[in-house]
PDB file of N, CA and C in Angstrom:
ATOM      1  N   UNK A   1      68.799  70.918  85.930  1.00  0.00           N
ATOM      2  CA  UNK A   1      68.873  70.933  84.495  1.00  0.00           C
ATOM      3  C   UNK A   1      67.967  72.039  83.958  1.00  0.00           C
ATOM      4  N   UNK A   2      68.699  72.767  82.922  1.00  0.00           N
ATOM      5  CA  UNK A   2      67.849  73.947  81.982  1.00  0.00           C
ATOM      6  C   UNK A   2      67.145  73.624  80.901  1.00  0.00           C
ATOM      7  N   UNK A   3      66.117  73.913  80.867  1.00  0.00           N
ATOM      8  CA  UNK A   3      65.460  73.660  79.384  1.00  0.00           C
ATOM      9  C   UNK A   3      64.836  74.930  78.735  1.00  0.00           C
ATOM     10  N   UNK A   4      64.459  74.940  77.753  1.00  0.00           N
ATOM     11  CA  UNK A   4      64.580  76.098  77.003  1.00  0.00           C
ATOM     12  C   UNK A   4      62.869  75.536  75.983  1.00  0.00           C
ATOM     13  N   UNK A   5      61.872  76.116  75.693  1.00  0.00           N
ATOM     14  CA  UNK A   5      61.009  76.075  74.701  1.00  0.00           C
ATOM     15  C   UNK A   5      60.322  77.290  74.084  1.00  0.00           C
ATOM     16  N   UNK A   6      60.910  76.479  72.975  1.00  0.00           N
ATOM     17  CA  UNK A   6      60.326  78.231  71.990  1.00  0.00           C
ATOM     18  C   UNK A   6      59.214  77.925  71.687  1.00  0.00           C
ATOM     19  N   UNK A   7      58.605  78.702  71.474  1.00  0.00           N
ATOM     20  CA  UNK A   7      57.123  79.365  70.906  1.00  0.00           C
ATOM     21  C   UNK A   7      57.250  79.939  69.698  1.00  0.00           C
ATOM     22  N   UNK A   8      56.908  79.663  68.562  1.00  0.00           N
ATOM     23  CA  UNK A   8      56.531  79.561  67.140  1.00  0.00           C
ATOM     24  C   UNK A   8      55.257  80.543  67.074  1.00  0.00           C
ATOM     25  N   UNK A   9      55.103  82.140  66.774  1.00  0.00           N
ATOM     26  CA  UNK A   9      54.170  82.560  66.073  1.00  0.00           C
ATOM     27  C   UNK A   9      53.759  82.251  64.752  1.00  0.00           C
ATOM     28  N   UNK A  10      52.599  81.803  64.534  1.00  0.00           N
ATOM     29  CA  UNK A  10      52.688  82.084  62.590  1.00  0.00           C
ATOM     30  C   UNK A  10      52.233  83.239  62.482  1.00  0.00           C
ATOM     31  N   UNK A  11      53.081  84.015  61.120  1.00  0.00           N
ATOM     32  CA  UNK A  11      52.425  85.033  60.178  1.00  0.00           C
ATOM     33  C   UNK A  11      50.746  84.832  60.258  1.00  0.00           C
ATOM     34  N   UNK A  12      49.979  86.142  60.042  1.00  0.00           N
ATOM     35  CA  UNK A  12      49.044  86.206  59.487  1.00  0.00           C
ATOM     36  C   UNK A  12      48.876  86.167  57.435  1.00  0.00           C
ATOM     37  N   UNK A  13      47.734  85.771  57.307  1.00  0.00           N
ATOM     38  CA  UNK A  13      47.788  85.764  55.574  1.00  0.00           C
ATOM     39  C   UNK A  13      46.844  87.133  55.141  1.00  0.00           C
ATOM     40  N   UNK A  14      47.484  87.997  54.457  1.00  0.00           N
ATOM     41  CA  UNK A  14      46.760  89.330  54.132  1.00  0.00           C
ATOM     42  C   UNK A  14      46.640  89.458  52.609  1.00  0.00           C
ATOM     43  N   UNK A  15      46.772  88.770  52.404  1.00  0.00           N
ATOM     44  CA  UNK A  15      46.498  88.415  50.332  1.00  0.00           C
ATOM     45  C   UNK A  15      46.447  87.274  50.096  1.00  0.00           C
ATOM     46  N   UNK A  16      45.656  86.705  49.310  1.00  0.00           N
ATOM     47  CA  UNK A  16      45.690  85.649  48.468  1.00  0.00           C
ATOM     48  C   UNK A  16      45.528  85.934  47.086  1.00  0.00           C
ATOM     49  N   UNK A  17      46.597  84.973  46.262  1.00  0.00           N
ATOM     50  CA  UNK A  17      46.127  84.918  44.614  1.00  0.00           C
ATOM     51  C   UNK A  17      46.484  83.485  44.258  1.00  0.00           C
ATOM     52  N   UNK A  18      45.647  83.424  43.820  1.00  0.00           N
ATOM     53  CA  UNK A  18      45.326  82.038  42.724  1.00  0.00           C
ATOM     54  C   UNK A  18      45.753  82.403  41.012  1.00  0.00           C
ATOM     55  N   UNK A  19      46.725  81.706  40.593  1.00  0.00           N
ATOM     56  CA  UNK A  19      47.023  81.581  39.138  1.00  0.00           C
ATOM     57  C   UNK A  19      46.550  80.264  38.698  1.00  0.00           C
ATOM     58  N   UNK A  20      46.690  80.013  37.386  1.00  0.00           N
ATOM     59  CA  UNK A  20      46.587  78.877  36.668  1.00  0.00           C
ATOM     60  C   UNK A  20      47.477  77.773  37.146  1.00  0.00           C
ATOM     61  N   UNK A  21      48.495  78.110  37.941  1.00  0.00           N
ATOM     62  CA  UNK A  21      49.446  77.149  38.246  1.00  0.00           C
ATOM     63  C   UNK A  21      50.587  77.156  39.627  1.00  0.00           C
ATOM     64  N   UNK A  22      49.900  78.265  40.395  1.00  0.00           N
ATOM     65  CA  UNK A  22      50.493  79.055  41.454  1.00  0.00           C
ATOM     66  C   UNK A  22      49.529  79.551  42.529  1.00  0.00           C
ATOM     67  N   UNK A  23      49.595  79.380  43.870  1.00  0.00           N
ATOM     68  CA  UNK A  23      48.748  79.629  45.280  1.00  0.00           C
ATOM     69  C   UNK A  23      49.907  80.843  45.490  1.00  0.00           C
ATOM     70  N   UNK A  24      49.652  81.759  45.738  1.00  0.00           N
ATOM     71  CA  UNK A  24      50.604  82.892  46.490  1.00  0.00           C
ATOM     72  C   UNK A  24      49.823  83.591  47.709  1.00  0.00           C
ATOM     73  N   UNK A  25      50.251  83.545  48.821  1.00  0.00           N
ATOM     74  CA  UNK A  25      49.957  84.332  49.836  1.00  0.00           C
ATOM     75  C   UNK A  25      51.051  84.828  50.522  1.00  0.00           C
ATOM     76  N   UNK A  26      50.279  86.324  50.512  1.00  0.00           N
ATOM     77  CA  UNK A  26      51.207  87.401  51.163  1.00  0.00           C
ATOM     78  C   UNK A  26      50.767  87.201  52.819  1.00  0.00           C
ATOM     79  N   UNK A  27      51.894  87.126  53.433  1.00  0.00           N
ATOM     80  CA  UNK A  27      52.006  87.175  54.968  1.00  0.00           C
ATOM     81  C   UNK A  27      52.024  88.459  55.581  1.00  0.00           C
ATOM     82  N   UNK A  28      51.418  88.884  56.921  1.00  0.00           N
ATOM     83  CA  UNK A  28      51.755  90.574  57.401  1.00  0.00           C
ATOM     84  C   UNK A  28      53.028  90.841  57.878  1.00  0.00           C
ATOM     85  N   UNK A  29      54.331  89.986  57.639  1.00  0.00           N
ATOM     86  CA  UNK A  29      55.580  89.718  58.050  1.00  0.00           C
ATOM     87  C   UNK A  29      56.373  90.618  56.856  1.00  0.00           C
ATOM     88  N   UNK A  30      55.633  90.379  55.600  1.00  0.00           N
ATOM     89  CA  UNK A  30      56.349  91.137  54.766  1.00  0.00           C
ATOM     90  C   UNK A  30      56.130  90.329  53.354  1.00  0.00           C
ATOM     91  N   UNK A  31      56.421  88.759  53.895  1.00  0.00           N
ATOM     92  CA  UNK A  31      57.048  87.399  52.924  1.00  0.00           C
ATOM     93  C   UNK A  31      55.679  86.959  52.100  1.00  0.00           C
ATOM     94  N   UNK A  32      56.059  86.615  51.003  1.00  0.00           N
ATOM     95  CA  UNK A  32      54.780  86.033  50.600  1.00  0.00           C
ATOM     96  C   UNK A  32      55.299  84.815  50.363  1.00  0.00           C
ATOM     97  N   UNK A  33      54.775  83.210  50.111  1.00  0.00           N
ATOM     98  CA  UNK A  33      54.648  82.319  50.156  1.00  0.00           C
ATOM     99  C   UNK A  33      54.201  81.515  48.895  1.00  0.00           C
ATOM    100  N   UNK A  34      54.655  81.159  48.172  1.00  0.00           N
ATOM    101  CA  UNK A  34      53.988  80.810  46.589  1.00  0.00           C
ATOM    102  C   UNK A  34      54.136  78.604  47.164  1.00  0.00           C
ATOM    103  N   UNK A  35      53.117  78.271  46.109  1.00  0.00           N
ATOM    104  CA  UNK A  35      52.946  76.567  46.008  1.00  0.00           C
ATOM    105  C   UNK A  35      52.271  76.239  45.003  1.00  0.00           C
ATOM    106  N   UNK A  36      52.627  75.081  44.254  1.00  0.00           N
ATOM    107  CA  UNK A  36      52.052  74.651  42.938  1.00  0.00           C
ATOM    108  C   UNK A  36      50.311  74.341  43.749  1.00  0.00           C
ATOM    109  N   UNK A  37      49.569  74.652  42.224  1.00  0.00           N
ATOM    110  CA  UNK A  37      48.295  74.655  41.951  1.00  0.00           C
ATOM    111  C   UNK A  37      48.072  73.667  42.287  1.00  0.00           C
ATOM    112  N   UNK A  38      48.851  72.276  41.921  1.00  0.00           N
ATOM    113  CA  UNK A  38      48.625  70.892  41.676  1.00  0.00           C
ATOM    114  C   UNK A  38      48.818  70.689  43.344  1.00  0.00           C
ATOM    115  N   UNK A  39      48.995  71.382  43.845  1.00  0.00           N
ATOM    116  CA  UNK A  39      49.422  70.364  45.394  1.00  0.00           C
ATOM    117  C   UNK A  39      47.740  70.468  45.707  1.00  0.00           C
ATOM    118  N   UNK A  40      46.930  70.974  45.191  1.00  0.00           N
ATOM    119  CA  UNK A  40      45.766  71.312  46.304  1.00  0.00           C
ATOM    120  C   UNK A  40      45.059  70.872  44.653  1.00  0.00           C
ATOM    121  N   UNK A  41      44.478  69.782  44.678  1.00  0.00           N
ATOM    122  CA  UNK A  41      43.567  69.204  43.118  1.00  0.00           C
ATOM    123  C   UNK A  41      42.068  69.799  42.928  1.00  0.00           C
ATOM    124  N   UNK A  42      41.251  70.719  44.251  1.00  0.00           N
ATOM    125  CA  UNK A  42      40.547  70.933  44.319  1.00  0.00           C
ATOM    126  C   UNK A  42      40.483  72.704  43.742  1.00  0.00           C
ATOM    127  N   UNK A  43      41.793  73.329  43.968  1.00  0.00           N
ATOM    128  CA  UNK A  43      42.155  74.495  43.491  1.00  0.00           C
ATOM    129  C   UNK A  43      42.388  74.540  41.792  1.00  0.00           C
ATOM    130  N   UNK A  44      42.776  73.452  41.349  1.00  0.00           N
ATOM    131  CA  UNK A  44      43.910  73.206  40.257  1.00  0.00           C
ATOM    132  C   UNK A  44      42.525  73.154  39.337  1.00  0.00           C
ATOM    133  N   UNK A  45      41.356  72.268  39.785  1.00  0.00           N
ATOM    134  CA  UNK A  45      40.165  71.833  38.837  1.00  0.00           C
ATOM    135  C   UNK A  45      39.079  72.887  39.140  1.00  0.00           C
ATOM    136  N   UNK A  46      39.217  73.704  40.006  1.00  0.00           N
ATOM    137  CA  UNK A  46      38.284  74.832  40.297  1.00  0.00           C
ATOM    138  C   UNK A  46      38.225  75.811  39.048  1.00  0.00           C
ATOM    139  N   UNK A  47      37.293  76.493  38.665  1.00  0.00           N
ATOM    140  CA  UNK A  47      36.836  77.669  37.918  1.00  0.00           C
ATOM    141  C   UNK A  47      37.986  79.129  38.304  1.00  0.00           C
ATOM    142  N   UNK A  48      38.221  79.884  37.753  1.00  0.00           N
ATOM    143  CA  UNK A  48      38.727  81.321  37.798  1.00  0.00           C
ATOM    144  C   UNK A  48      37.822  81.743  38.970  1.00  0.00           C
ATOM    145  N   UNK A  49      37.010  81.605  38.673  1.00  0.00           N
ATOM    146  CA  UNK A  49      35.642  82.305  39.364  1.00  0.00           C
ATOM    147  C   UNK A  49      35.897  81.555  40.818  1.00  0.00           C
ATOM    148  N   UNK A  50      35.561  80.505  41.009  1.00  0.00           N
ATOM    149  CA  UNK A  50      35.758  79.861  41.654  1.00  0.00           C
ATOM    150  C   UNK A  50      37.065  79.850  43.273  1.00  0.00           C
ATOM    151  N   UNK A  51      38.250  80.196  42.081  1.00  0.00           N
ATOM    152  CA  UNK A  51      39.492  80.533  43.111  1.00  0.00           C
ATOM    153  C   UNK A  51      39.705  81.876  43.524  1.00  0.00           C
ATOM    154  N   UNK A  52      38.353  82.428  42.679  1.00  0.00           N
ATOM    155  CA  UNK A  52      38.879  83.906  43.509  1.00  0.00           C
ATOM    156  C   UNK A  52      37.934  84.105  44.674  1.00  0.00           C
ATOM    157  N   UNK A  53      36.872  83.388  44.576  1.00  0.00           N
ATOM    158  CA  UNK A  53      36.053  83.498  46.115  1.00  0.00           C
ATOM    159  C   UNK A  53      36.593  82.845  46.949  1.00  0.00           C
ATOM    160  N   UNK A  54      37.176  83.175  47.938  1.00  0.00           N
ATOM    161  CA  UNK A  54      37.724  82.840  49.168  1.00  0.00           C
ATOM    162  C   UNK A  54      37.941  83.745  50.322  1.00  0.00           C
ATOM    163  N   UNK A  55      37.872  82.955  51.688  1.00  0.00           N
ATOM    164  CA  UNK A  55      37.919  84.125  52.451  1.00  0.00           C
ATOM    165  C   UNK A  55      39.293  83.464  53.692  1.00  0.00           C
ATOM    166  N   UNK A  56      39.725  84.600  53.843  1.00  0.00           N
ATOM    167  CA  UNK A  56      40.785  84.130  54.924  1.00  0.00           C
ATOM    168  C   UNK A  56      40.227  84.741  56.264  1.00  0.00           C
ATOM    169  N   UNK A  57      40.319  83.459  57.330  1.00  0.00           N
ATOM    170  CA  UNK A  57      39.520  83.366  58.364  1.00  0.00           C
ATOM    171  C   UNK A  57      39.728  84.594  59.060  1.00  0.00           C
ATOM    172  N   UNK A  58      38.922  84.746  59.885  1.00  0.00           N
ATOM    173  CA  UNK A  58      39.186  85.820  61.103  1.00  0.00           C
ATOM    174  C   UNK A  58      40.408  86.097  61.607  1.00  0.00           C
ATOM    175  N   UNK A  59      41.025  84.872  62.128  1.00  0.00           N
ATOM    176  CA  UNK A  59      42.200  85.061  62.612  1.00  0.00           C
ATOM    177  C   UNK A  59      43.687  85.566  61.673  1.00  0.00           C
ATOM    178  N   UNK A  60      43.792  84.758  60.684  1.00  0.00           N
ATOM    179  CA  UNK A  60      43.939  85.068  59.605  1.00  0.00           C
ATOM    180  C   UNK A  60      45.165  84.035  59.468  1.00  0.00           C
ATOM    181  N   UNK A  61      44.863  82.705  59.983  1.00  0.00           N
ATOM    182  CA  UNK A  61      45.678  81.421  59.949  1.00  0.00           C
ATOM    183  C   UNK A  61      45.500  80.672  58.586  1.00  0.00           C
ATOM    184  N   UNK A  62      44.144  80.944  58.294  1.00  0.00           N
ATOM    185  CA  UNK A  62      43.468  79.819  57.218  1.00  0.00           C
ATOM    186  C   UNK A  62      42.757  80.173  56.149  1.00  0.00           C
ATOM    187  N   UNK A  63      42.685  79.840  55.132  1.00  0.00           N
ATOM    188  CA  UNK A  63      42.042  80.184  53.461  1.00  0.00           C
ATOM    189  C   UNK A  63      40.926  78.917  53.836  1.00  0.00           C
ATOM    190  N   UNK A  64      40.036  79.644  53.184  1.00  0.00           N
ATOM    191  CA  UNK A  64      38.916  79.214  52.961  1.00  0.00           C
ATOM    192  C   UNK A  64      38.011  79.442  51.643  1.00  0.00           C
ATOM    193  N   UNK A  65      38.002  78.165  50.415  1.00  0.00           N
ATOM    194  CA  UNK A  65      37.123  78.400  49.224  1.00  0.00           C
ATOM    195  C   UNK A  65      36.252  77.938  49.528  1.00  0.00           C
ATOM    196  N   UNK A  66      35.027  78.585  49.455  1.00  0.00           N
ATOM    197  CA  UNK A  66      33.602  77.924  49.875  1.00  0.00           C
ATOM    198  C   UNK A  66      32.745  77.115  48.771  1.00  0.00           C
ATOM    199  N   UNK A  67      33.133  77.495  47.970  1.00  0.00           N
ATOM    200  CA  UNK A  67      32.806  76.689  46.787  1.00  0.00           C
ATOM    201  C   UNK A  67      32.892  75.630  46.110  1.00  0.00           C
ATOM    202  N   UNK A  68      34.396  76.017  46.489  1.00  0.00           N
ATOM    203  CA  UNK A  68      35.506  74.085  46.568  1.00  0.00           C
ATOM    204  C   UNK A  68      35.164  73.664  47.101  1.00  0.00           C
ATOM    205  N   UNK A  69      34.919  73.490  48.604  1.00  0.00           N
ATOM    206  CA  UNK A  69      35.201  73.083  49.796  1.00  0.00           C
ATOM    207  C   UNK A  69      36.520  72.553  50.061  1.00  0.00           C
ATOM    208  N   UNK A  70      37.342  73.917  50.053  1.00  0.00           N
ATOM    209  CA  UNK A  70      38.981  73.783  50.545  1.00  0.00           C
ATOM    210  C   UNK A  70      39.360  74.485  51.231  1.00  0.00           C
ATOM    211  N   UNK A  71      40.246  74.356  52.354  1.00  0.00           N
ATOM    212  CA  UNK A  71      40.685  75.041  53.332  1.00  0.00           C
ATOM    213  C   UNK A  71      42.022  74.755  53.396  1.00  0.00           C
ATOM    214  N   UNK A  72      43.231  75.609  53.709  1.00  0.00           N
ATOM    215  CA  UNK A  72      44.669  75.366  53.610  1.00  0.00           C
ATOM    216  C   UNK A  72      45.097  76.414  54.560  1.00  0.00           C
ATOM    217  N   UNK A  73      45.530  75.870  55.595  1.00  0.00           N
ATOM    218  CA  UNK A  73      46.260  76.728  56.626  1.00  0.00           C
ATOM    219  C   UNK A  73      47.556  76.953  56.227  1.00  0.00           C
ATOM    220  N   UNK A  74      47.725  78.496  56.957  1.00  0.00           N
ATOM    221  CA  UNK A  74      49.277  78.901  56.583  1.00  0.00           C
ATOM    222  C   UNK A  74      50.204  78.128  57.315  1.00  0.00           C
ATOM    223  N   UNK A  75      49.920  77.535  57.936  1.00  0.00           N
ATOM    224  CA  UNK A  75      51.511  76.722  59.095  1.00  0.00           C
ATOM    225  C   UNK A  75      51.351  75.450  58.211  1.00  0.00           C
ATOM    226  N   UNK A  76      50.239  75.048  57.077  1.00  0.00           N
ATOM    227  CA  UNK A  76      50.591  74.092  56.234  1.00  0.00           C
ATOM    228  C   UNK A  76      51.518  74.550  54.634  1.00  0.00           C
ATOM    229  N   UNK A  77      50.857  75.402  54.656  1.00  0.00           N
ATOM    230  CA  UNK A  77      51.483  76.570  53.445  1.00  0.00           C
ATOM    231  C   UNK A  77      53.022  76.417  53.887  1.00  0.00           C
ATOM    232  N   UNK A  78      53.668  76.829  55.205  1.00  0.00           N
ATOM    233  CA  UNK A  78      54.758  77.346  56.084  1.00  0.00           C
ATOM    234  C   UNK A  78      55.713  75.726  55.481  1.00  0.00           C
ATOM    235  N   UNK A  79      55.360  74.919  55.814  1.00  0.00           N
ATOM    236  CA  UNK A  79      55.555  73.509  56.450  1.00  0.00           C
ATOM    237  C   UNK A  79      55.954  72.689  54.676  1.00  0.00           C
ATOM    238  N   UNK A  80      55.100  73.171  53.849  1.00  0.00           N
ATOM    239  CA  UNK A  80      55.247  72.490  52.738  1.00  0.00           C
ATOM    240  C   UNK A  80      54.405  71.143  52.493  1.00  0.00           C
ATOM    241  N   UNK A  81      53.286  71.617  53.154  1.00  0.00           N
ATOM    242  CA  UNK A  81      52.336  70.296  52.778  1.00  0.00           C
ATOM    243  C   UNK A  81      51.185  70.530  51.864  1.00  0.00           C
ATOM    244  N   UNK A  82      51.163  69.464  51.352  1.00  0.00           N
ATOM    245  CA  UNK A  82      49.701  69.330  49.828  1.00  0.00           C
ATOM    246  C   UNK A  82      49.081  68.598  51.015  1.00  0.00           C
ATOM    247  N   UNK A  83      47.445  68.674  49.933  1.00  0.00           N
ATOM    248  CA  UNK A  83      46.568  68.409  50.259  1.00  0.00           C
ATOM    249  C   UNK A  83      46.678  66.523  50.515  1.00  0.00           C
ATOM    250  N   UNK A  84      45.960  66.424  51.567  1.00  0.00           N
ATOM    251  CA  UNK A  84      46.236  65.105  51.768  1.00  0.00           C
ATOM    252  C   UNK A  84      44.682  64.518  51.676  1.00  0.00           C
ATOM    253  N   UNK A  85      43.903  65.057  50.987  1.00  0.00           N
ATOM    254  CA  UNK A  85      42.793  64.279  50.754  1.00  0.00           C
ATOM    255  C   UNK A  85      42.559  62.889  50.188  1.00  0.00           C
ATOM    256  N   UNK A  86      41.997  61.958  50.112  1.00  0.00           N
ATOM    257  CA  UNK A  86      42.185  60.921  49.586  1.00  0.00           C
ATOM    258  C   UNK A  86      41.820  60.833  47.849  1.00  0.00           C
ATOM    259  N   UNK A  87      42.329  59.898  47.425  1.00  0.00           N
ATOM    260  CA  UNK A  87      41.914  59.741  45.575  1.00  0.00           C
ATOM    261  C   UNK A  87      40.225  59.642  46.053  1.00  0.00           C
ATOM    262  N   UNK A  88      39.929  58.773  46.707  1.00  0.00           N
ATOM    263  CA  UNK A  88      38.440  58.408  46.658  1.00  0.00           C
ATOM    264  C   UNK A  88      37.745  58.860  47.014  1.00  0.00           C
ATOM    265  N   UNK A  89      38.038  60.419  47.758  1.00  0.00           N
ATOM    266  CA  UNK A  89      37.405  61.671  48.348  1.00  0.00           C
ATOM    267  C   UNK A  89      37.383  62.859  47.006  1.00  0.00           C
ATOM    268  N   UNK A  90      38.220  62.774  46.368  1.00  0.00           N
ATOM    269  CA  UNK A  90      38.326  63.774  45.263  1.00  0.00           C
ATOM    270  C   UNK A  90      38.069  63.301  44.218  1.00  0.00           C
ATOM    271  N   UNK A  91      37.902  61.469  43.987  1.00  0.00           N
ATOM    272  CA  UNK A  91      37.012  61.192  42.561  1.00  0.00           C
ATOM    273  C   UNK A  91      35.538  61.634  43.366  1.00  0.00           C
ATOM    274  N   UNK A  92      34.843  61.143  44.093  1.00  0.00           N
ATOM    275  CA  UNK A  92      33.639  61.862  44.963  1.00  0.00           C
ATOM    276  C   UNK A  92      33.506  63.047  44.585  1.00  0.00           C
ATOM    277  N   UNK A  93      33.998  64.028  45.008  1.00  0.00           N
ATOM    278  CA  UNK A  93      33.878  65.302  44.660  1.00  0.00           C
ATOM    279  C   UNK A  93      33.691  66.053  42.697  1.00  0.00           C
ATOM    280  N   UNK A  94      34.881  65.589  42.281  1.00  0.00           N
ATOM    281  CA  UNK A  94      34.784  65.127  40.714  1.00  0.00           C
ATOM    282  C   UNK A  94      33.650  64.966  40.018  1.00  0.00           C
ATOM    283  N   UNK A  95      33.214  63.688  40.564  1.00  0.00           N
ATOM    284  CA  UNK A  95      31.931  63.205  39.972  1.00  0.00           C
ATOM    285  C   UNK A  95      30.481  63.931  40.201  1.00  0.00           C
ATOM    286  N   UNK A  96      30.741  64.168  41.586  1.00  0.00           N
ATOM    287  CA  UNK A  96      29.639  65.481  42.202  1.00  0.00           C
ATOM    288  C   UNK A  96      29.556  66.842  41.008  1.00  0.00           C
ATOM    289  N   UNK A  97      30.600  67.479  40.998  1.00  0.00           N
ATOM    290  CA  UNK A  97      30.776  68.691  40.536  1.00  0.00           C
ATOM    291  C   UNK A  97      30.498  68.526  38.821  1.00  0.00           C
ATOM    292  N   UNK A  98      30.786  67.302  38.435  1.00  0.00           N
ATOM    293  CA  UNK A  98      29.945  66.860  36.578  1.00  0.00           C
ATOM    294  C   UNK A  98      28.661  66.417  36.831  1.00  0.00           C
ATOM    295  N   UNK A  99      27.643  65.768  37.694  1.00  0.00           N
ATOM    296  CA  UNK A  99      26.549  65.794  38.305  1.00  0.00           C
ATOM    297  C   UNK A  99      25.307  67.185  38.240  1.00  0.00           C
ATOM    298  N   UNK A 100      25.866  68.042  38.547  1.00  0.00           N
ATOM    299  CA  UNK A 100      25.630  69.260  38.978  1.00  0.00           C
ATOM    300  C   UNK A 100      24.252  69.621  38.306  1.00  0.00           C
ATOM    301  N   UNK A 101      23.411  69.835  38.374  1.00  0.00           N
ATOM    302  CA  UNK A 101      21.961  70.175  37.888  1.00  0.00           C
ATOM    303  C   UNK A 101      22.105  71.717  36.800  1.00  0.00           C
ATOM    304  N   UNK A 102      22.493  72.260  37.440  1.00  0.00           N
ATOM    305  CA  UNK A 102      22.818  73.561  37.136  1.00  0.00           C
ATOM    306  C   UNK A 102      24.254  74.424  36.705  1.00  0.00           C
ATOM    307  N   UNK A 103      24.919  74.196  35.468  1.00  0.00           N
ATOM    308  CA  UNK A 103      25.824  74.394  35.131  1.00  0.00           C
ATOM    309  C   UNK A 103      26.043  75.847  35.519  1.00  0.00           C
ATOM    310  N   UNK A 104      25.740  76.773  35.274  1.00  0.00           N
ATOM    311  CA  UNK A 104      25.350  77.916  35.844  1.00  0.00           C
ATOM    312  C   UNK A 104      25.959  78.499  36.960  1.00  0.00           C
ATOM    313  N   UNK A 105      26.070  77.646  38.082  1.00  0.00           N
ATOM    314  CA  UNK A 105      26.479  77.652  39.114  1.00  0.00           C
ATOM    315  C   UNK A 105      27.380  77.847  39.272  1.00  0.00           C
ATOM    316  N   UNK A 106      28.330  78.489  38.907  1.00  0.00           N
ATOM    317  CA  UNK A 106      30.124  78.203  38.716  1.00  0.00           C
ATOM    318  C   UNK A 106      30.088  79.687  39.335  1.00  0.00           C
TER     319      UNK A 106
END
């Protein structure tokens, strides 16, 4: 009997932009990739400022806001998945980020 298994490269991510209501990343394939703001609640409630600091990893699989503390891989980007954080992880966070000593900080 023959069997056959493919191997799946992912794109690398060579742009990111953040809108008011839109994640877009450009792939080195050519394609860019757009997803609502709202799938990722940590992007959506983040500062301007905020969504534009990010760094896409070394490899260049994964976004990284350091500020948020959010990370979104492209084979999740690829795949069509939101953030699966919990409500009671992101009221946490919420409440942290109105907490904040130093408004300033943004």
């Amino acid at each position: 009997m023959l069997s056959a298994v493919a191997t799946l490269t992912l794109p690398r991510a060579v742009n990111v932009a953040v809108t008011e209501d839109t994640l877009s990343v450009d792939l080195e394939d050519g394609r860019t990739i757009s997803a609502p703001i709202g799938w990722y609640p940590r992007l959506a409630y983040g500062t301007q400022t905020e969504r534009l600091h990010f760094k896409i990893s070394s490899a260049g699989y994964g976004i990284h806001w350091p500020d948020l503390d959010e990370d979104i891989s492209i084979e999740g980007l690829l795949l069509g998945k939101r953030s699966n954080e919990s409500p009671a992880s992101f009221t946490r966070w919420l409440q942290a980020r109105d907490l904040d000593p130093d408004p300033s900080a943004e």
